[in-house]
Protein backbone atom coordinates (compact mmCIF):
# COMPACT_ATOMS: atom_id res chain seq x y z
CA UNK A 1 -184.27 283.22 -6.59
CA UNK A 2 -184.01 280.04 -8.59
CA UNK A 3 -185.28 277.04 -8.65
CA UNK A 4 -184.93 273.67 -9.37
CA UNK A 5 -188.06 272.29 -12.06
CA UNK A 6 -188.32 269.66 -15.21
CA UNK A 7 -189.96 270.28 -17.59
CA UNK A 8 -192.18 267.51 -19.63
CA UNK A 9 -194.03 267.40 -23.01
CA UNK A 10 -197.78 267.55 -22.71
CA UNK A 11 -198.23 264.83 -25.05
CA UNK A 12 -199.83 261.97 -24.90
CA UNK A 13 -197.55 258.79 -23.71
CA UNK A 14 -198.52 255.32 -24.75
CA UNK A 15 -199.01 252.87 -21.66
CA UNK A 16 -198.71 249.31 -21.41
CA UNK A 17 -201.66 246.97 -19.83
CA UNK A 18 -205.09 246.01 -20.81
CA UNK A 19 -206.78 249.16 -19.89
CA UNK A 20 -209.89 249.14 -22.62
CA UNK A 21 -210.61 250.62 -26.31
CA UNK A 22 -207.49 251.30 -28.37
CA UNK A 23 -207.76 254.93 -28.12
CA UNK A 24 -207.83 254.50 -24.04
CA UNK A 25 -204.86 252.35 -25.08
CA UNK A 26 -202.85 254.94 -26.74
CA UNK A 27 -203.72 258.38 -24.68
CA UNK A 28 -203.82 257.06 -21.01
CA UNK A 29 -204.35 260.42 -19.06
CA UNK A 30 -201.94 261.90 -16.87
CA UNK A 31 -203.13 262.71 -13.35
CA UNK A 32 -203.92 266.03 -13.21
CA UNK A 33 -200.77 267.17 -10.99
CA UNK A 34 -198.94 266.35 -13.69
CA UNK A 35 -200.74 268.42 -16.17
CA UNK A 36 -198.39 271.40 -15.99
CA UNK A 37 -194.96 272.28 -18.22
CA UNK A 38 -193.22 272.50 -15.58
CA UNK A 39 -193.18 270.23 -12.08
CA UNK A 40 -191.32 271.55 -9.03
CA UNK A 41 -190.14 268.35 -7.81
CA UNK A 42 -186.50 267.14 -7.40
CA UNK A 43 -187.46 263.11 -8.19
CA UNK A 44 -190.29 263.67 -10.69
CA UNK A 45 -190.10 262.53 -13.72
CA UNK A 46 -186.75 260.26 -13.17
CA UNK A 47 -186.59 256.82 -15.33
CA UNK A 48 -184.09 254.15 -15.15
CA UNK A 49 -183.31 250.51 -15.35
CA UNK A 50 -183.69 248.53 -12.60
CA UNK A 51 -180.01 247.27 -13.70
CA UNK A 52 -179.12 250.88 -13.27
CA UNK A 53 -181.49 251.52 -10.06
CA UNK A 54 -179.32 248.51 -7.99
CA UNK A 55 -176.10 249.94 -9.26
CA UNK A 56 -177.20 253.05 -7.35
CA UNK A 57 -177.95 251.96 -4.67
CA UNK A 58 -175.18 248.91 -4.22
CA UNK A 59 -172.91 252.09 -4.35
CA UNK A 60 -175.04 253.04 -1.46
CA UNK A 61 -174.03 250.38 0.49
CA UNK A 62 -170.39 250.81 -0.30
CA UNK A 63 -170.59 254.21 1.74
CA UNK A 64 -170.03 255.76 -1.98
CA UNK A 65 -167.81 253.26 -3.84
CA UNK A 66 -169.17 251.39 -6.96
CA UNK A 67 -166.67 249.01 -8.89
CA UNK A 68 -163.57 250.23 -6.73
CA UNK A 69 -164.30 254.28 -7.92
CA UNK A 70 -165.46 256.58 -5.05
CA UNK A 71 -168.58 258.36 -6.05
CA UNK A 72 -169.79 259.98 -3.35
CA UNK A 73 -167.37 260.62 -0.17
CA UNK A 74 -168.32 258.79 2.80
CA UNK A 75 -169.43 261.70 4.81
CA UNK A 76 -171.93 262.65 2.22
CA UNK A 77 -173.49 259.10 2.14
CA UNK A 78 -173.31 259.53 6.01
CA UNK A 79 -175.37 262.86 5.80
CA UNK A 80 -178.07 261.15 3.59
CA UNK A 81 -178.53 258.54 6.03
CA UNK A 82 -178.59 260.85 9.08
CA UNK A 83 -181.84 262.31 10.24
CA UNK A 84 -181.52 266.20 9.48
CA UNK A 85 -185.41 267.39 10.76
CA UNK A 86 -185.41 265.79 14.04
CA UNK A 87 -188.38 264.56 15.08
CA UNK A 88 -190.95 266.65 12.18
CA UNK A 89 -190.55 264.16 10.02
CA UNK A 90 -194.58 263.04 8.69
CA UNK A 91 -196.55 261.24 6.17
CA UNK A 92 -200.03 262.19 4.86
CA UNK A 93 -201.89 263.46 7.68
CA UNK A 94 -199.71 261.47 9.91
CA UNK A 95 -196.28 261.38 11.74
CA UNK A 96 -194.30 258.67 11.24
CA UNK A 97 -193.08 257.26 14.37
CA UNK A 98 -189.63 255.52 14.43
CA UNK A 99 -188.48 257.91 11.19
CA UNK A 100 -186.71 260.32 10.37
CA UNK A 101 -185.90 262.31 6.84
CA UNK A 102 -181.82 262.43 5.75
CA UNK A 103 -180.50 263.88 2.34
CA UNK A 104 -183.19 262.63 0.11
CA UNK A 105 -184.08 259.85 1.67
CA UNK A 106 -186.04 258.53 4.94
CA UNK A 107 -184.22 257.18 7.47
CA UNK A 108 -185.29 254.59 10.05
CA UNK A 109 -183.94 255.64 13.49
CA UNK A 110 -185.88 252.98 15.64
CA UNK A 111 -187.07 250.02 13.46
CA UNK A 112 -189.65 248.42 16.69
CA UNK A 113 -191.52 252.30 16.60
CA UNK A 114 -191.67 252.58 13.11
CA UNK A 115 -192.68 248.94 12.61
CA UNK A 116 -190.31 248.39 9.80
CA UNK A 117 -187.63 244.96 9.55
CA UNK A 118 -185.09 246.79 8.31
CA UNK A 119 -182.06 247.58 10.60
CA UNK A 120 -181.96 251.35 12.31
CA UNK A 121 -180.21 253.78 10.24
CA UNK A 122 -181.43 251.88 6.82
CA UNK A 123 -182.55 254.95 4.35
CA UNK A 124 -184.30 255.13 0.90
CA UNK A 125 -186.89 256.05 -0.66
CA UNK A 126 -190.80 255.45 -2.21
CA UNK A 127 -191.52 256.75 -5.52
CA UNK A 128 -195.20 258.10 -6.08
CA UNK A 129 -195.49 255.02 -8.59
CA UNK A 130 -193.95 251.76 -7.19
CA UNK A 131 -190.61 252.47 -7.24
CA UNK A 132 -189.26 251.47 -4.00
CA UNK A 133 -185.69 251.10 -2.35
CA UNK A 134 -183.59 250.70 0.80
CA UNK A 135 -180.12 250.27 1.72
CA UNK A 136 -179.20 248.38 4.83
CA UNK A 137 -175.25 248.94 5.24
CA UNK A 138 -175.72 247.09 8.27
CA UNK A 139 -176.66 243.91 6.95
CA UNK A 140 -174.91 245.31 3.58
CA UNK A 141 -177.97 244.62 1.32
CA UNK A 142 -180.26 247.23 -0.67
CA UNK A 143 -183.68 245.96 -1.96
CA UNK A 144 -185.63 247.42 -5.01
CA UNK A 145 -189.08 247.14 -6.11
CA UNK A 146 -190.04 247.96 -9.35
CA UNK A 147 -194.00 247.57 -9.47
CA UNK A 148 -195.85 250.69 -11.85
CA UNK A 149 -198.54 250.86 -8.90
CA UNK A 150 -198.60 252.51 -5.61
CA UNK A 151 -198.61 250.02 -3.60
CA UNK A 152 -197.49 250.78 0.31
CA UNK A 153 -198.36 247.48 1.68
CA UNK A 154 -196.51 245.44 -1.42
CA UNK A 155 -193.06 247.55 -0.51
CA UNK A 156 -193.35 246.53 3.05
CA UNK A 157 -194.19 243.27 2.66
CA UNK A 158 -191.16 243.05 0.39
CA UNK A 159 -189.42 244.49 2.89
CA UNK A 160 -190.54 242.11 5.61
CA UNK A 161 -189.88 239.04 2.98
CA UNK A 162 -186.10 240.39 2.28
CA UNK A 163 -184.79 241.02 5.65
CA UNK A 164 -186.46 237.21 7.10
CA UNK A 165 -184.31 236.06 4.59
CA UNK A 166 -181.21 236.90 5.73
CA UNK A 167 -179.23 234.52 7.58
CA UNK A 168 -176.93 235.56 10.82
């Protein structure tokens, strides 16, 4: 059977911040489910731009299409933003009420249950870091958040402060 892993360097990263001593400065520790060569997990360990981040996911809203070029067919884009696991879909400990999980994303199947703003059938995702995005082809908007801290109320207040904003 094969699998799917990336592999990282065990070395020491530098971080950015005011987090102490210059030492603590230059070897911020990893958490320790990190600490391993290799890291079964399809998104972990992905960097980009934000620049880059939006152009992903403004091709998103074009049901595949980014500067007039098809990247993804429609019915794949469909598929991610389709609930495929029914009504199993959980967080930690929890299930989440309202969602649902599509092709590497979460999808929001009814927006009053799940207490989200954005419209029903709105997918994306939350990275374990900050990273946070969701496309609305409804309302044909996607919203990123780019923080370096996991944060779950900051992404839904974002959320909340993005979709007042727009105008019918």
């Amino acid at each position: 059977m094969r699998t799917n892993a990336a592999t990282f360097p065990l070395s020491p990263r530098p971080v950015r911040g005011n987090v102490g001593t210059e030492k603590e400065y230059l070897h911020a520790h990893a958490p320790a489910w990190l600490a391993t060569r290799t890291l079964f997990s399809g998104g972990g360990g992905l960097w980009s731009t934000p620049e880059d981040y939006m152009q992903f996911a403004q091709m998103l809203v074009n049901s595949g299409q980014l500067n007039g070029r098809r990247l993804l067919s429609l019915r794949t884009v469909d598929l991610m933003a389709s609930n495929q696991v029914g009504d199993v879909y959980s967080g930690i400990g929890q299930r989440l009420k309202g969602m649902g999980f599509g092709l590497t994303v979460e999808v929001v199947m009814d927006g009053v249950s799940a207490n989200r703003s954005e419209s029903n059938g709105s997918f994306g995702w939350d990275g374990a870091f900050g990273t946070h995005f969701w496309v609305d082809r409804k309302e044909q908007l996607a919203g990123l958040l780019m923080v370096q801290e996991s944060n779950g109320p900051l992404m839904r207040d974002f959320e909340n402060a993005v979709m007042q904003a727009v105008i019918e």
